[in-house]
PDB file of N, CA and C in Angstrom:
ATOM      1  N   UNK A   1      -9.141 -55.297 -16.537  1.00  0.00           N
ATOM      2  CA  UNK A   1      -9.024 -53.860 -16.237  1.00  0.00           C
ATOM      3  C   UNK A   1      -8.624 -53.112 -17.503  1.00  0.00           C
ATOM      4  N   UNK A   2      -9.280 -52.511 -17.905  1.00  0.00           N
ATOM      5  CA  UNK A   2      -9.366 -51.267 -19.470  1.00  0.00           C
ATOM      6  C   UNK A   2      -9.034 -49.808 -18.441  1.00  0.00           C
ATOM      7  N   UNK A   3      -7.742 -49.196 -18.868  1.00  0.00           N
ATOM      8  CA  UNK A   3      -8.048 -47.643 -19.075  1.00  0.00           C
ATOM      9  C   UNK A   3      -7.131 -47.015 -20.128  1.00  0.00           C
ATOM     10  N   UNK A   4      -7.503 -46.149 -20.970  1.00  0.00           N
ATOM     11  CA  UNK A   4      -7.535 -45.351 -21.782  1.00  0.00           C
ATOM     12  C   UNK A   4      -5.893 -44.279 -21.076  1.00  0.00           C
ATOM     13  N   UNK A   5      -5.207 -44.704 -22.113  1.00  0.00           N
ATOM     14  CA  UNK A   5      -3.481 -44.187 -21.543  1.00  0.00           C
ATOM     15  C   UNK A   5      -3.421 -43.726 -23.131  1.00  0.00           C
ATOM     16  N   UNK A   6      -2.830 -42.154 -22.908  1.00  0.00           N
ATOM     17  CA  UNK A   6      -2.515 -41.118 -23.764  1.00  0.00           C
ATOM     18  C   UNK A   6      -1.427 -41.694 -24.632  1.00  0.00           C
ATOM     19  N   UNK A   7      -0.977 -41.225 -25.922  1.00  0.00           N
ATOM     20  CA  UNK A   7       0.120 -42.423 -26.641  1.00  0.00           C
ATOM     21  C   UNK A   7       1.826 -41.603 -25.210  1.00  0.00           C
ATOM     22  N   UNK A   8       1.896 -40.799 -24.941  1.00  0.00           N
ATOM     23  CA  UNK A   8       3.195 -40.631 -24.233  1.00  0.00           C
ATOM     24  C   UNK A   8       2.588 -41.181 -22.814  1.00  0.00           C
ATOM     25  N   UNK A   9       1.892 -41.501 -22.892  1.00  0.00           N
ATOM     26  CA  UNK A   9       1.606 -42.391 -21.047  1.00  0.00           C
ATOM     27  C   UNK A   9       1.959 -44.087 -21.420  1.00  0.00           C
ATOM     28  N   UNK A  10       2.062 -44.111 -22.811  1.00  0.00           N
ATOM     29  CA  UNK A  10       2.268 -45.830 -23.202  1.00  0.00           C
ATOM     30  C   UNK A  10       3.226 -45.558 -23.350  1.00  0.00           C
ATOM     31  N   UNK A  11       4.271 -44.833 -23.825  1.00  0.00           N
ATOM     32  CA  UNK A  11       5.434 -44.949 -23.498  1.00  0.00           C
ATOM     33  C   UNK A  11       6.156 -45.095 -22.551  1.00  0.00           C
ATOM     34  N   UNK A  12       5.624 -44.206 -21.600  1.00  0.00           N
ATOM     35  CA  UNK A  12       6.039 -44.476 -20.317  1.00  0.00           C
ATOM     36  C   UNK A  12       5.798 -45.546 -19.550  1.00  0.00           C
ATOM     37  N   UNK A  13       4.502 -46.246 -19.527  1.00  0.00           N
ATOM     38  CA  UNK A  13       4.400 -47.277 -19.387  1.00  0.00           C
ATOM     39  C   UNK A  13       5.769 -48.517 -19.928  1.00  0.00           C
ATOM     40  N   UNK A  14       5.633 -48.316 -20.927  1.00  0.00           N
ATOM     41  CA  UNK A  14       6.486 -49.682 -21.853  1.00  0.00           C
ATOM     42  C   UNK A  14       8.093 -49.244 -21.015  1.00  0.00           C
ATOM     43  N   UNK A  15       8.485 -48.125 -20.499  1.00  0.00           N
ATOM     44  CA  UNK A  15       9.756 -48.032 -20.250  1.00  0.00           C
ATOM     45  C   UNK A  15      10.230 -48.509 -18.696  1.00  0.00           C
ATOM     46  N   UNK A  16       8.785 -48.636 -18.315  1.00  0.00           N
ATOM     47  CA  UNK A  16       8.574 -49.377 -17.043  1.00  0.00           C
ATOM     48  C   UNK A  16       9.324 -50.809 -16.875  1.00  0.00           C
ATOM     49  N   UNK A  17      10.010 -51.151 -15.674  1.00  0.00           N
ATOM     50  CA  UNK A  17      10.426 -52.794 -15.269  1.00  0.00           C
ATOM     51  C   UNK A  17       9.436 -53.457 -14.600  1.00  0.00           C
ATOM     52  N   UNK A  18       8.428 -53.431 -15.686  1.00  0.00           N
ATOM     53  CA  UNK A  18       6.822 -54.517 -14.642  1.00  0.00           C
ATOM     54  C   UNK A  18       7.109 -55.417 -13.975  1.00  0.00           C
ATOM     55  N   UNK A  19       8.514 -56.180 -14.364  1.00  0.00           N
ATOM     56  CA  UNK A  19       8.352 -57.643 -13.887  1.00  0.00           C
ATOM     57  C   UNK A  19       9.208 -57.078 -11.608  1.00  0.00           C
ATOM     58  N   UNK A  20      10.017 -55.864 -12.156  1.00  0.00           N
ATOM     59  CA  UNK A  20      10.271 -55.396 -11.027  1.00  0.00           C
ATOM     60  C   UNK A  20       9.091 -55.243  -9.867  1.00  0.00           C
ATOM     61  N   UNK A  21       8.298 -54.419 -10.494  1.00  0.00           N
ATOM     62  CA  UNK A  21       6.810 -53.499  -9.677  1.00  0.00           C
ATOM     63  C   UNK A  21       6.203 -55.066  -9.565  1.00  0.00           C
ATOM     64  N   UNK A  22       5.882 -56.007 -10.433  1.00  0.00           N
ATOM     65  CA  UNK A  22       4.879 -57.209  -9.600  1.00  0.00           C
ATOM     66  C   UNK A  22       6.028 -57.864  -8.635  1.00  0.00           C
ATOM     67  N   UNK A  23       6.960 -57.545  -8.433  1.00  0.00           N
ATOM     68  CA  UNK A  23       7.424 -58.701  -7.416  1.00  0.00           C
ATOM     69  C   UNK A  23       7.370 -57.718  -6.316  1.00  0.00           C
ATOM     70  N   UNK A  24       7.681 -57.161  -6.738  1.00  0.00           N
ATOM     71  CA  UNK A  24       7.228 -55.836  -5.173  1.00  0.00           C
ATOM     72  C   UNK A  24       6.114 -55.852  -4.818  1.00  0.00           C
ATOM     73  N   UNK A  25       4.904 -56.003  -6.233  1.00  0.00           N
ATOM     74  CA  UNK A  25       3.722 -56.027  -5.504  1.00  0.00           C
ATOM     75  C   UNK A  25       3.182 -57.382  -4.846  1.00  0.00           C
ATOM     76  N   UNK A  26       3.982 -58.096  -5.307  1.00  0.00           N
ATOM     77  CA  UNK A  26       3.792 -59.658  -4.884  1.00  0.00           C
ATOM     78  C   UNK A  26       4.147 -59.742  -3.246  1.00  0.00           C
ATOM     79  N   UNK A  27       5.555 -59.125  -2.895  1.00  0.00           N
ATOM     80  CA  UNK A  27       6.166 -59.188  -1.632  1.00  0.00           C
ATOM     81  C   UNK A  27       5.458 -58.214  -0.799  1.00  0.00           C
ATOM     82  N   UNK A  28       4.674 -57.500  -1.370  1.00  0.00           N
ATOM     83  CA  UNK A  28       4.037 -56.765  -0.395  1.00  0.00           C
ATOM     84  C   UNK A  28       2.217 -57.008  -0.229  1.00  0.00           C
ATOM     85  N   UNK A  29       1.857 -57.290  -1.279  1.00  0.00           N
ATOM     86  CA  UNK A  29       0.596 -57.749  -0.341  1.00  0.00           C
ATOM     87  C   UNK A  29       0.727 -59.551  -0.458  1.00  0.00           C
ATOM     88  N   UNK A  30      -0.215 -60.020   0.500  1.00  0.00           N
ATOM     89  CA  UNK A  30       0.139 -61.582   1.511  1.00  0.00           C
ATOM     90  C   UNK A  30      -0.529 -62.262   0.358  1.00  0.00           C
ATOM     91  N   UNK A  31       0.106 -62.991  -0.075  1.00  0.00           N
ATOM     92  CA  UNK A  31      -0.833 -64.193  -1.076  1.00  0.00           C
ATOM     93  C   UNK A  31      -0.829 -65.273  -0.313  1.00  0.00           C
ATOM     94  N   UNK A  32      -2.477 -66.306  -0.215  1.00  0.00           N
ATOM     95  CA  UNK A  32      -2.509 -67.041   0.141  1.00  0.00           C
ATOM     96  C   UNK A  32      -2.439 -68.188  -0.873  1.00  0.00           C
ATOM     97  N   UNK A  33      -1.446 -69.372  -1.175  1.00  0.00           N
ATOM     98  CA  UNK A  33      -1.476 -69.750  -2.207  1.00  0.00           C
ATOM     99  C   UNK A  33      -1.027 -71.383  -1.530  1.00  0.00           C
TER     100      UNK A  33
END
């Protein structure tokens, strides 16, 4: 997945807790594993 993020949208990005948002996104949709 490529999209094109403005240099103050990568900042905002980077100030992000990703590892927070994937476990949320993990606990919320069903993985079959």
């Amino acid at each position: 997945m490529q999209i094109a993020f403005h240099p103050h949208e990568r900042s905002l990005l980077a100030r992000i807790p990703w590892p927070s948002i994937l476990l949320l996104c993990g606990a919320c949709s069903p993985t079959s594993d």
